[in-house]
C-alpha atoms as a PDB file:
ATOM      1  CA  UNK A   1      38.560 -32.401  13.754  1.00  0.00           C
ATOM      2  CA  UNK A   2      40.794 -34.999  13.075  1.00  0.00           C
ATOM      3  CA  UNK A   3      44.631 -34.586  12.046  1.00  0.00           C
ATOM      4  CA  UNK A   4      45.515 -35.047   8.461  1.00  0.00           C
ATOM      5  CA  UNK A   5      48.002 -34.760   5.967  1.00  0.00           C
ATOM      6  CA  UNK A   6      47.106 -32.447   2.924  1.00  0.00           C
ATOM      7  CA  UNK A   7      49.734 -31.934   0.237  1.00  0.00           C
ATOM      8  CA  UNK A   8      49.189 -30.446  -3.203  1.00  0.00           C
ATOM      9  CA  UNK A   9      51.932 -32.528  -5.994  1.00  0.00           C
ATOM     10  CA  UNK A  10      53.623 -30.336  -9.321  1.00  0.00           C
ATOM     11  CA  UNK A  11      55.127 -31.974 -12.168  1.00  0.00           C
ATOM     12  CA  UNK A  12      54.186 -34.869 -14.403  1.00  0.00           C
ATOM     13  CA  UNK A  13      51.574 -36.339 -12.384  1.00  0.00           C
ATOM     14  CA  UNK A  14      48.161 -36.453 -14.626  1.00  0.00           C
ATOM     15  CA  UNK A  15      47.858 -39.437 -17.072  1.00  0.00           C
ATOM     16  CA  UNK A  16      50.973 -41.362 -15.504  1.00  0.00           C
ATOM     17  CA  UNK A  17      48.935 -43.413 -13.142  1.00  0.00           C
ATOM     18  CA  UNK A  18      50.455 -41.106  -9.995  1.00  0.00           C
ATOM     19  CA  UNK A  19      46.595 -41.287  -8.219  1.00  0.00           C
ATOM     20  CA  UNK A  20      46.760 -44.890  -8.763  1.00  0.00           C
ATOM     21  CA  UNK A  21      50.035 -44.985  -6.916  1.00  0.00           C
ATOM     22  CA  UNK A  22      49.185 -42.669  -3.794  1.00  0.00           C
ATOM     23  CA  UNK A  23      46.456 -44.769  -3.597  1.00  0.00           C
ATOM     24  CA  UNK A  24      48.415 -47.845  -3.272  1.00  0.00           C
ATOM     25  CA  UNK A  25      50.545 -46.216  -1.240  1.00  0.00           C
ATOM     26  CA  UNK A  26      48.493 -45.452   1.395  1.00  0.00           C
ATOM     27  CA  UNK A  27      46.509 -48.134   1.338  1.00  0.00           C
ATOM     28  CA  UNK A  28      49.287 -49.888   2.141  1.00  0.00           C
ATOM     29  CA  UNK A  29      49.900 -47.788   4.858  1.00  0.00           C
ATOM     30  CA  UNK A  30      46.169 -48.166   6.188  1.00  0.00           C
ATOM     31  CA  UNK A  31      45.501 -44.520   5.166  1.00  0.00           C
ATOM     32  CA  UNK A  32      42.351 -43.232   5.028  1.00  0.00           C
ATOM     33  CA  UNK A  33      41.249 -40.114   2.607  1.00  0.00           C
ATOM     34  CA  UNK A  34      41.417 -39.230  -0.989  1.00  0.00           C
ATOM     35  CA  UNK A  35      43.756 -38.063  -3.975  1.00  0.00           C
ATOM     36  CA  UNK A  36      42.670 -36.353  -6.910  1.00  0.00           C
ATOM     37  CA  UNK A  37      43.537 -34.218  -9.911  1.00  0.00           C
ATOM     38  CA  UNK A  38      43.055 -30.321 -10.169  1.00  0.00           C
ATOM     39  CA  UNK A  39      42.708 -28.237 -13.137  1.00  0.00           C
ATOM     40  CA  UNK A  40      46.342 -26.688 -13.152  1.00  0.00           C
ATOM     41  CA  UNK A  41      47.125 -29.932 -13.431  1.00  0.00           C
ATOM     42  CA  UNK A  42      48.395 -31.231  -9.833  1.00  0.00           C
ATOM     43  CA  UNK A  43      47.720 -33.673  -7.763  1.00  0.00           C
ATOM     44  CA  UNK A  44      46.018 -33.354  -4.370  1.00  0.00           C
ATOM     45  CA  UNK A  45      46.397 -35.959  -1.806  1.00  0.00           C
ATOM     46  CA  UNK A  46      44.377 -35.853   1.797  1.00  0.00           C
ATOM     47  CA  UNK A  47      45.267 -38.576   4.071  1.00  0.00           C
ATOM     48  CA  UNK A  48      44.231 -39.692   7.564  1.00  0.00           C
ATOM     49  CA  UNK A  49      45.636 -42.331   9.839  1.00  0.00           C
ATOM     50  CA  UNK A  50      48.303 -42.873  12.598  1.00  0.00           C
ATOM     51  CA  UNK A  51      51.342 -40.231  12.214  1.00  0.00           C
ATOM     52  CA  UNK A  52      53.855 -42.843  11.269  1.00  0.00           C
ATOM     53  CA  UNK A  53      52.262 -43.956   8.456  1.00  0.00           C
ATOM     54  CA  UNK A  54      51.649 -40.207   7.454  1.00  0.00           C
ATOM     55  CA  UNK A  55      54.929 -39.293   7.431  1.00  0.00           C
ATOM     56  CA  UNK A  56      55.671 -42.391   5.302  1.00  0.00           C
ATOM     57  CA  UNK A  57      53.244 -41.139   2.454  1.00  0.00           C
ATOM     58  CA  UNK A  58      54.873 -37.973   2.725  1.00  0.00           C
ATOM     59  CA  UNK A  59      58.260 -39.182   2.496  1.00  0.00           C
ATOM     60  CA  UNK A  60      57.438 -41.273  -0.902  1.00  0.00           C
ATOM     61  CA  UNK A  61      55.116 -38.754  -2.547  1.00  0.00           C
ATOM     62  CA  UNK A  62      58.441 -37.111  -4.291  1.00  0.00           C
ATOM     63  CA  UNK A  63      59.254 -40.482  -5.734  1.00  0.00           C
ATOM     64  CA  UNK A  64      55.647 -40.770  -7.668  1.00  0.00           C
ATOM     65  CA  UNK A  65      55.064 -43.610  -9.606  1.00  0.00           C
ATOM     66  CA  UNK A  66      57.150 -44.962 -12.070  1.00  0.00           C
ATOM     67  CA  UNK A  67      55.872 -42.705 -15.108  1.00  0.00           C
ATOM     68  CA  UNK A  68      55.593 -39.273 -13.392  1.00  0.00           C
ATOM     69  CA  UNK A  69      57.560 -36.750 -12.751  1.00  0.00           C
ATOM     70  CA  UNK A  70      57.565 -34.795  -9.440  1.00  0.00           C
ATOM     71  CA  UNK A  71      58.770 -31.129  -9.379  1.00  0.00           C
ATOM     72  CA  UNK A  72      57.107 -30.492  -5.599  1.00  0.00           C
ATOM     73  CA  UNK A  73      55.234 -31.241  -3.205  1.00  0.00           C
ATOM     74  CA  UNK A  74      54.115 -29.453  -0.521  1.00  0.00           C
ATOM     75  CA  UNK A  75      52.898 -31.011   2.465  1.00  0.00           C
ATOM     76  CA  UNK A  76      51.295 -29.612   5.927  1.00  0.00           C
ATOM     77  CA  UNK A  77      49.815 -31.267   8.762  1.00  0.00           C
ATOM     78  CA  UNK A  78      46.032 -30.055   9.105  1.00  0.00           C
ATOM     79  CA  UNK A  79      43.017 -30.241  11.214  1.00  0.00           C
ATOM     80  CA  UNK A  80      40.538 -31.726   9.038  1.00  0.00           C
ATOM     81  CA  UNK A  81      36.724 -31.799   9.416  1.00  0.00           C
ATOM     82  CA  UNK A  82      35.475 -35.154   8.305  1.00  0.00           C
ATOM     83  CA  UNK A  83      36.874 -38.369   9.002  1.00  0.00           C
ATOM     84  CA  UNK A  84      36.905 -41.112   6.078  1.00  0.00           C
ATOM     85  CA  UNK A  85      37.076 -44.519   6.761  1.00  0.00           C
ATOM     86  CA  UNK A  86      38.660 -45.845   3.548  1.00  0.00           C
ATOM     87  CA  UNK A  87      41.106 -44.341   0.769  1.00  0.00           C
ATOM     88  CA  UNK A  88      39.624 -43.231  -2.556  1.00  0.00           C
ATOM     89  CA  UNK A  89      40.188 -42.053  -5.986  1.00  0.00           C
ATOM     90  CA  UNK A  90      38.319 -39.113  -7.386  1.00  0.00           C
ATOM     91  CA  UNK A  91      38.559 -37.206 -10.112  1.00  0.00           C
END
């Protein structure tokens, strides 16, 4: 199991380039995982990596990228399965 950050993101966040920005984000915080969007039209974000940097992503995910809008976001600590070595986009 390793410890991860899993947080599910409600507003404007689908066709604003918001995955493109989590995934900048934590790449520049040398996060490991994946963000994606859902069908009701969030965002889902799981990230891996040393709790600092963790707590950084989840400090700036309310901020979203400069053409969303971010009504919530909620965020938990989990115990997560797999391990991923890089940060990806999916769909």
């Amino acid at each position: 199991m390793t410890p991860s950050l899993h947080a599910t993101v409600k507003g404007k966040v689908q066709g604003v380039y918001f995955r493109a920005w989590v995934y900048d984000q934590a790449v520049s915080l040398g996060l490991s995982g994946w963000v994606r969007n859902l069908a009701d039209g969030t965002v889902e974000v799981l990230a891996q990596g040393a709790p600092e940097a963790l707590d950084a992503l989840k400090e700036r995910l309310p901020q979203g990228s400069p053409l969303s809008r971010v009504d919530a976001v909620t965020a938990k600590m989990i115990e997560y399965d797999k391990h991923y070595e890089t940060f990806a986009l999916r769909g």
